[in-house]
ModelCIF file with pLDDT and N, C-alpha, C, O atoms, coordinates in Angstrom:
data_MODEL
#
_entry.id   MODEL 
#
_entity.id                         1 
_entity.type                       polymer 
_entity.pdbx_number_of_molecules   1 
#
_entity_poly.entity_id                      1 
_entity_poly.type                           'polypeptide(L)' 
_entity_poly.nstd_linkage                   no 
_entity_poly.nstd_monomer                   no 
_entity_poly.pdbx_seq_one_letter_code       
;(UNK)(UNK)(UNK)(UNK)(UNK)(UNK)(UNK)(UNK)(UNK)(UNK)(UNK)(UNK)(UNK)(UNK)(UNK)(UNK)
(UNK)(UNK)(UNK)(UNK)(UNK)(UNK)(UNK)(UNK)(UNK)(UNK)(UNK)(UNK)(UNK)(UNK)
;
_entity_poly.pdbx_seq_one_letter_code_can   XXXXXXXXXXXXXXXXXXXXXXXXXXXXXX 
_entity_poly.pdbx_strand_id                 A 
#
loop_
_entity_poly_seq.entity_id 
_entity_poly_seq.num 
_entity_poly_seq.mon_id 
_entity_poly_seq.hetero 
1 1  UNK n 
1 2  UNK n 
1 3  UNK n 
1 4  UNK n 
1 5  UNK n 
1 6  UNK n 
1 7  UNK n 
1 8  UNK n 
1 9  UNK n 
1 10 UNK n 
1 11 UNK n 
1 12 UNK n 
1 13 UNK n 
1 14 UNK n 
1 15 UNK n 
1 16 UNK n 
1 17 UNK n 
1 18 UNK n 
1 19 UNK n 
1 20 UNK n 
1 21 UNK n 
1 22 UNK n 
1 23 UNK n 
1 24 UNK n 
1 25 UNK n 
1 26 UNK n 
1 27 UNK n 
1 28 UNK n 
1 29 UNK n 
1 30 UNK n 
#
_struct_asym.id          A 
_struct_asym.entity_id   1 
#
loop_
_ma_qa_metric.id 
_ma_qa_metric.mode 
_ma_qa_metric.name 
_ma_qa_metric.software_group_id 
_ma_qa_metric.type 
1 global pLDDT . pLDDT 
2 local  pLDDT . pLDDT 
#
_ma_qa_metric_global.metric_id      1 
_ma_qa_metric_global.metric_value   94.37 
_ma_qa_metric_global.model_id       1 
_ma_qa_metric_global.ordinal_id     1 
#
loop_
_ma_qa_metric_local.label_asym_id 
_ma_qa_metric_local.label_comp_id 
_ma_qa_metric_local.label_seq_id 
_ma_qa_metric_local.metric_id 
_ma_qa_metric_local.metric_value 
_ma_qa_metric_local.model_id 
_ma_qa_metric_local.ordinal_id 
A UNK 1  2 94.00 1 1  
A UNK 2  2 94.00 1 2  
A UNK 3  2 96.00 1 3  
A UNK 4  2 96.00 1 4  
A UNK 5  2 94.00 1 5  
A UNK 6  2 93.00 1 6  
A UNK 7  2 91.00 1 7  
A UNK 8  2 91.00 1 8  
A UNK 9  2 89.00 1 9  
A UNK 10 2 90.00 1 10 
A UNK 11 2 91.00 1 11 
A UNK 12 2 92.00 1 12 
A UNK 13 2 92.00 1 13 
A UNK 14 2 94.00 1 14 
A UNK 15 2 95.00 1 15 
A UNK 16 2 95.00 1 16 
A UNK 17 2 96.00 1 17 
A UNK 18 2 95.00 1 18 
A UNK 19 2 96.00 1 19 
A UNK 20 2 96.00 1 20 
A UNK 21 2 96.00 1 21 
A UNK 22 2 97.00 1 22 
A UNK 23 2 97.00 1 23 
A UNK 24 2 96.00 1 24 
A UNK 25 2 97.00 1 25 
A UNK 26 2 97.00 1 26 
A UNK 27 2 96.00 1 27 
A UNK 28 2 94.00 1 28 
A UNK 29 2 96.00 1 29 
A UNK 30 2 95.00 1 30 
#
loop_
_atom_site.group_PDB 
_atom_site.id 
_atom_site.type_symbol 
_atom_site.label_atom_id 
_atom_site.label_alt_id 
_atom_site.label_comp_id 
_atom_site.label_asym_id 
_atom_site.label_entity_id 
_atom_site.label_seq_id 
_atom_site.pdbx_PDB_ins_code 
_atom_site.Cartn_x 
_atom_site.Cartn_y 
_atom_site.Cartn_z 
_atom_site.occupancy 
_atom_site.B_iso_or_equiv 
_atom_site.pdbx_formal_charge 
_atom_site.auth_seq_id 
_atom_site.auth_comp_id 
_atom_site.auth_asym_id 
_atom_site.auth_atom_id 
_atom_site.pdbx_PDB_model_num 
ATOM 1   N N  . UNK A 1 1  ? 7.033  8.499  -42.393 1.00 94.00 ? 1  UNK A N  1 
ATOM 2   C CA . UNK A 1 1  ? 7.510  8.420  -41.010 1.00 94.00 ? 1  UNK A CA 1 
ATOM 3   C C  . UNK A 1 1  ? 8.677  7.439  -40.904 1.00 94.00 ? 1  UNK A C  1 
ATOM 4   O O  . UNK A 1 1  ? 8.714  6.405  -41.571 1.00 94.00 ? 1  UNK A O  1 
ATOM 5   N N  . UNK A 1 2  ? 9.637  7.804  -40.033 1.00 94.00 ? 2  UNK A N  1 
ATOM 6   C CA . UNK A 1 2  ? 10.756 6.876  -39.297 1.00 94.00 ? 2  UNK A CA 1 
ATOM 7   C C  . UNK A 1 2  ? 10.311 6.494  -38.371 1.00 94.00 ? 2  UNK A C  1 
ATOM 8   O O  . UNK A 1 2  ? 9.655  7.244  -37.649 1.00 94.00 ? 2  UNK A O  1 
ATOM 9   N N  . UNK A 1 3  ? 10.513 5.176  -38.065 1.00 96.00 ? 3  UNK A N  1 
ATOM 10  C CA . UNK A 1 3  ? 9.649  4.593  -36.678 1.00 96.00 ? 3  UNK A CA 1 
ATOM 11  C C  . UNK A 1 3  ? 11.258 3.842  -36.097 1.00 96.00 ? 3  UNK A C  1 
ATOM 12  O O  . UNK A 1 3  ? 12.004 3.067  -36.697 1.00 96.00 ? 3  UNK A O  1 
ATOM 13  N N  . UNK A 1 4  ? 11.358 4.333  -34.965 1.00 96.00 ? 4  UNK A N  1 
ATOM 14  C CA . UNK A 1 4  ? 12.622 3.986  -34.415 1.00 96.00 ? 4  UNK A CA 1 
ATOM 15  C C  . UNK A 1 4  ? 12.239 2.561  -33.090 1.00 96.00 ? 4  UNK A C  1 
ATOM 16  O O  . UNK A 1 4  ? 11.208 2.687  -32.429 1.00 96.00 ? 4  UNK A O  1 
ATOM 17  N N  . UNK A 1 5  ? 12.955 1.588  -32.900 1.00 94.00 ? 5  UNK A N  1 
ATOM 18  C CA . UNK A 1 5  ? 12.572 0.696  -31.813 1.00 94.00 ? 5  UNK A CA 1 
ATOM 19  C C  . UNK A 1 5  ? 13.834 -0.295 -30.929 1.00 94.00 ? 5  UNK A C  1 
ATOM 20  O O  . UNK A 1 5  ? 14.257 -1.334 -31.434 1.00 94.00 ? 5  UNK A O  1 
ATOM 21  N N  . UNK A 1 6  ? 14.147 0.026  -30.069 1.00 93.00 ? 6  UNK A N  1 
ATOM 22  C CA . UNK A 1 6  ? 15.016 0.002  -29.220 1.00 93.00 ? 6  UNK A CA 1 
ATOM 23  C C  . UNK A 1 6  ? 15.233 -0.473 -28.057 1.00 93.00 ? 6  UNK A C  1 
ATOM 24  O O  . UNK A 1 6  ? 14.109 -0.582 -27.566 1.00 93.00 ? 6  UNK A O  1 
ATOM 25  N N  . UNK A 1 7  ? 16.194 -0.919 -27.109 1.00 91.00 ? 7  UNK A N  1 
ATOM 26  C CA . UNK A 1 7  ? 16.153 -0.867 -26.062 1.00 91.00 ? 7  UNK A CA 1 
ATOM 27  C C  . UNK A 1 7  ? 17.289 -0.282 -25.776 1.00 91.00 ? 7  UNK A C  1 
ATOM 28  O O  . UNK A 1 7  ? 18.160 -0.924 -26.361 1.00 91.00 ? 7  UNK A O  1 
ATOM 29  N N  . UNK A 1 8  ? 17.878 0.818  -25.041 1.00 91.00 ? 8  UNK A N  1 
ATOM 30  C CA . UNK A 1 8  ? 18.922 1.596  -24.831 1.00 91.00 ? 8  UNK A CA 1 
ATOM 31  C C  . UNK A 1 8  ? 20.103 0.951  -24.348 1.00 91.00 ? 8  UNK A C  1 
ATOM 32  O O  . UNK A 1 8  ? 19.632 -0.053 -23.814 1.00 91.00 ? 8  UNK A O  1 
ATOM 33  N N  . UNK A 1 9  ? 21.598 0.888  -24.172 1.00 89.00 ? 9  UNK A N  1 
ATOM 34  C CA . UNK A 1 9  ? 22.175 0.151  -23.572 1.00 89.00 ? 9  UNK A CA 1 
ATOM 35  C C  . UNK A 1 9  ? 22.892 1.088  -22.983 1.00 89.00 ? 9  UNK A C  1 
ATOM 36  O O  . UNK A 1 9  ? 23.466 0.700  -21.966 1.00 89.00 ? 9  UNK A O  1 
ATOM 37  N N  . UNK A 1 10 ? 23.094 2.467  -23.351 1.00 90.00 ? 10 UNK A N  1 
ATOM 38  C CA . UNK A 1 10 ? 24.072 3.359  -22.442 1.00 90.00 ? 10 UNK A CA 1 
ATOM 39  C C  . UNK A 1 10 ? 23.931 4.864  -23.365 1.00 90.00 ? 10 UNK A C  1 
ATOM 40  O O  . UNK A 1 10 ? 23.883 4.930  -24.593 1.00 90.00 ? 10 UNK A O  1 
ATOM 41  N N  . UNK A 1 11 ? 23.882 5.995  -22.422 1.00 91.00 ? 11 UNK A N  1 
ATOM 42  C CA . UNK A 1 11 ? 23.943 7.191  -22.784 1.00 91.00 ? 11 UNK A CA 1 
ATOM 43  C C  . UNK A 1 11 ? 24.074 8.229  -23.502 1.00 91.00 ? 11 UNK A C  1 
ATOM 44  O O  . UNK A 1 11 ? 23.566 9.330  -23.715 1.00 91.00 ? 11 UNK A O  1 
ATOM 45  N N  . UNK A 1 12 ? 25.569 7.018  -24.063 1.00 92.00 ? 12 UNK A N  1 
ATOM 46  C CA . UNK A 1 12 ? 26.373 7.489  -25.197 1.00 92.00 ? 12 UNK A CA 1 
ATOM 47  C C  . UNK A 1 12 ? 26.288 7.414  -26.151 1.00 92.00 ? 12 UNK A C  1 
ATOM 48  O O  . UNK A 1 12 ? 26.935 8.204  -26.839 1.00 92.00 ? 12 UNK A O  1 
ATOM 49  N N  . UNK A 1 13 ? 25.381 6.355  -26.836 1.00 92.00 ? 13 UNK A N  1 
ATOM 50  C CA . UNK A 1 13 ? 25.405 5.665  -27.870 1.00 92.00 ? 13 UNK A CA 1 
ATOM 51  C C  . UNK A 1 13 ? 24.386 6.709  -28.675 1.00 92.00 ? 13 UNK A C  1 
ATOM 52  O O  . UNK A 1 13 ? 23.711 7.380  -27.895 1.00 92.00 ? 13 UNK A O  1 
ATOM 53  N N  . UNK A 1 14 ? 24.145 6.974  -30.092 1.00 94.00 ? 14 UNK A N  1 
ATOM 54  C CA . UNK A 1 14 ? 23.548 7.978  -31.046 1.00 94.00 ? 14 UNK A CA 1 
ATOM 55  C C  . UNK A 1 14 ? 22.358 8.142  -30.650 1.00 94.00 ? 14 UNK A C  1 
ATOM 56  O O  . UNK A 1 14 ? 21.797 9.216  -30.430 1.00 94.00 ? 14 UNK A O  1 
ATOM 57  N N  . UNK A 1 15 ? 21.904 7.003  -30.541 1.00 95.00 ? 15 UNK A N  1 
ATOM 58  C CA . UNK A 1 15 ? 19.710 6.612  -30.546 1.00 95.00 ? 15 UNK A CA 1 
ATOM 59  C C  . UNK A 1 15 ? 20.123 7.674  -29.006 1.00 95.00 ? 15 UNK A C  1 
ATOM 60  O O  . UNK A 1 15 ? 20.290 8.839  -29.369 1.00 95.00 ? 15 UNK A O  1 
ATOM 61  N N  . UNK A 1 16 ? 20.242 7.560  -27.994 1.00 95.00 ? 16 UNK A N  1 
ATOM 62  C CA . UNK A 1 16 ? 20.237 8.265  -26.802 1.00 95.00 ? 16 UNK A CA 1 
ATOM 63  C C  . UNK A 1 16 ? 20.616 9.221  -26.912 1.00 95.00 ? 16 UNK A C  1 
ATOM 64  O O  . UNK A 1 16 ? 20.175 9.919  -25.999 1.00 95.00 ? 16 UNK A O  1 
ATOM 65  N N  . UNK A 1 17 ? 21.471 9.949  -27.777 1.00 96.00 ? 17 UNK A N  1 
ATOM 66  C CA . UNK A 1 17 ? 22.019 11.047 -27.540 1.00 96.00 ? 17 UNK A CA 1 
ATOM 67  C C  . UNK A 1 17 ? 21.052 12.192 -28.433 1.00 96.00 ? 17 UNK A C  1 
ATOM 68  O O  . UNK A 1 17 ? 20.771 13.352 -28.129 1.00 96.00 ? 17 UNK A O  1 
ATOM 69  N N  . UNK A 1 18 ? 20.539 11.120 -30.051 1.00 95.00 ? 18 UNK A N  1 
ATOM 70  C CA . UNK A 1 18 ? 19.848 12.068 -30.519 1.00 95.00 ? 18 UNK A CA 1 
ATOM 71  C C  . UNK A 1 18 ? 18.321 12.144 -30.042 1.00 95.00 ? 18 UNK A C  1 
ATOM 72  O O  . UNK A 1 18 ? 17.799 13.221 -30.328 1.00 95.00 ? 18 UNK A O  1 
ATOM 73  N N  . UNK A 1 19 ? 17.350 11.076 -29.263 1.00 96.00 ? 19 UNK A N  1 
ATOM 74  C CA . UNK A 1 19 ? 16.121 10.293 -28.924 1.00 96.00 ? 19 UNK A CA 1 
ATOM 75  C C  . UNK A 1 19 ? 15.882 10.688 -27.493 1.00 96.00 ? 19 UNK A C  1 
ATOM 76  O O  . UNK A 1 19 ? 14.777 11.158 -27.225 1.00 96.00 ? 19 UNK A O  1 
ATOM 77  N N  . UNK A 1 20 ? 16.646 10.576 -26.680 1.00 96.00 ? 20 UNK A N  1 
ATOM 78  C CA . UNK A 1 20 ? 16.308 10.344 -25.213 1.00 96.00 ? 20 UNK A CA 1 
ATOM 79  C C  . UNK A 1 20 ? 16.667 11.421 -24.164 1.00 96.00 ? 20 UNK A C  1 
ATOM 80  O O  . UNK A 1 20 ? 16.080 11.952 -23.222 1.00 96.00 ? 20 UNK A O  1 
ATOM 81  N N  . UNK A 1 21 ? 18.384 11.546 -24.969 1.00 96.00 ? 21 UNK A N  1 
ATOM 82  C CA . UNK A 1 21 ? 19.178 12.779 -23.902 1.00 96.00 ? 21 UNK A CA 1 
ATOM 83  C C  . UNK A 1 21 ? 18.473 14.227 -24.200 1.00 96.00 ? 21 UNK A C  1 
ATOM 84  O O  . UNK A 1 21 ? 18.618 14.970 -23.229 1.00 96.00 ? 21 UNK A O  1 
ATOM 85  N N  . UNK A 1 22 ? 17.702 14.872 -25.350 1.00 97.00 ? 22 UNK A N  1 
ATOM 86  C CA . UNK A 1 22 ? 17.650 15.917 -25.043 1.00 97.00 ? 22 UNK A CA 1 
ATOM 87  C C  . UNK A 1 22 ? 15.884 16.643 -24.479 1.00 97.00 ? 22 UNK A C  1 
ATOM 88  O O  . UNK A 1 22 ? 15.541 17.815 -24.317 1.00 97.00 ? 22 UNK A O  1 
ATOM 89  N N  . UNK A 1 23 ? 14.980 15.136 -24.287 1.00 97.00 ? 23 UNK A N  1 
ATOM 90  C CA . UNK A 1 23 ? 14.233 14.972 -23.934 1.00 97.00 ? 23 UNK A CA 1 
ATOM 91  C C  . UNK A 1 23 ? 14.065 14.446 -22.910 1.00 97.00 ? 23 UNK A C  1 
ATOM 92  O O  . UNK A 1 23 ? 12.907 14.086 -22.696 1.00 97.00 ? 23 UNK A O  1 
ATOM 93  N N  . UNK A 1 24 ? 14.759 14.258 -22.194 1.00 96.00 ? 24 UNK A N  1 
ATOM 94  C CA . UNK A 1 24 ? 15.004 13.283 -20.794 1.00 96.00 ? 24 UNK A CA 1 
ATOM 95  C C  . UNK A 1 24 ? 13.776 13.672 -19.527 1.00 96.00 ? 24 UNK A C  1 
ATOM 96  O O  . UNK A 1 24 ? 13.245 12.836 -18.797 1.00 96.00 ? 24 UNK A O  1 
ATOM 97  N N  . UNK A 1 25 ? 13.475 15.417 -19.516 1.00 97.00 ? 25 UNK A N  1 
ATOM 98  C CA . UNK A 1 25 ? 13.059 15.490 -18.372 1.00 97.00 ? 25 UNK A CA 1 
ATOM 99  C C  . UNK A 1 25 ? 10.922 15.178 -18.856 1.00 97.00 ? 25 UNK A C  1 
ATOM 100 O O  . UNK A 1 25 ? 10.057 14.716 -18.112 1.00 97.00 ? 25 UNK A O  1 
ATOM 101 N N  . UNK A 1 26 ? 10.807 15.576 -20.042 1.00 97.00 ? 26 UNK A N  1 
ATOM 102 C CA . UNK A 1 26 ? 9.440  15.411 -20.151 1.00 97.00 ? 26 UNK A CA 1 
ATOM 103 C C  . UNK A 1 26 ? 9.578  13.828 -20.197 1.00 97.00 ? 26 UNK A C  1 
ATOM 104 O O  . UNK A 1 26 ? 8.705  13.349 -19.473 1.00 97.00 ? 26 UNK A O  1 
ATOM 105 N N  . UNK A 1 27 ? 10.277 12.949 -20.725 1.00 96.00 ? 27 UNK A N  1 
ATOM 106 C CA . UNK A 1 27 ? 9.945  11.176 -20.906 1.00 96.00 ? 27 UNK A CA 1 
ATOM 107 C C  . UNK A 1 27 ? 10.187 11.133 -19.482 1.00 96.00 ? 27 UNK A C  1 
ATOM 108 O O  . UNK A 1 27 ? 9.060  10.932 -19.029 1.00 96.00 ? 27 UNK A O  1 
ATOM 109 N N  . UNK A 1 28 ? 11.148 11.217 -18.314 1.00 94.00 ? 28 UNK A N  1 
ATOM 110 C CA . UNK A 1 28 ? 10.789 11.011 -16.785 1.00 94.00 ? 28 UNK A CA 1 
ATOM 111 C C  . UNK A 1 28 ? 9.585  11.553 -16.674 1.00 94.00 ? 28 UNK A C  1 
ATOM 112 O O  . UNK A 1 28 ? 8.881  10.772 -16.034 1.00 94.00 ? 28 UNK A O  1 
ATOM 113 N N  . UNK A 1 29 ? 8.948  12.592 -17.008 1.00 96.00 ? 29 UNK A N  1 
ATOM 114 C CA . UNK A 1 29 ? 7.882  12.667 -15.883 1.00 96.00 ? 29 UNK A CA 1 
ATOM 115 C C  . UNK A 1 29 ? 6.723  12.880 -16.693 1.00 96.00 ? 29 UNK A C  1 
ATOM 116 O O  . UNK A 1 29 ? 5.775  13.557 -16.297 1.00 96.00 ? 29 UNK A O  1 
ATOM 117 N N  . UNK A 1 30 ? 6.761  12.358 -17.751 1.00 95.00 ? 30 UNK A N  1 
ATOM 118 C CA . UNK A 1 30 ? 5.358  11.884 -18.483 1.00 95.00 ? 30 UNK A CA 1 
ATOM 119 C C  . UNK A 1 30 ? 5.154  10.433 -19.365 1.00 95.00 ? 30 UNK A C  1 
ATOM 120 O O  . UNK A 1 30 ? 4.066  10.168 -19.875 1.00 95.00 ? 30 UNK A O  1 
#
């Protein structure tokens, strides 16, 4: 396993784009 740990600083940046942005609507609403 890759265990990734973070705190985001903006949208753009890789961790968000590959981690957060294309999962955005299930992590809001779960």
């Amino acid at each position: 396993e890759l265990w990734w740990v973070w705190n985001p600083e903006s949208v753009s940046d890789p961790m968000s784009k590959e981690f957060i942005i294309p999962y955005q609507s299930e992590l809001d609403r779960f």
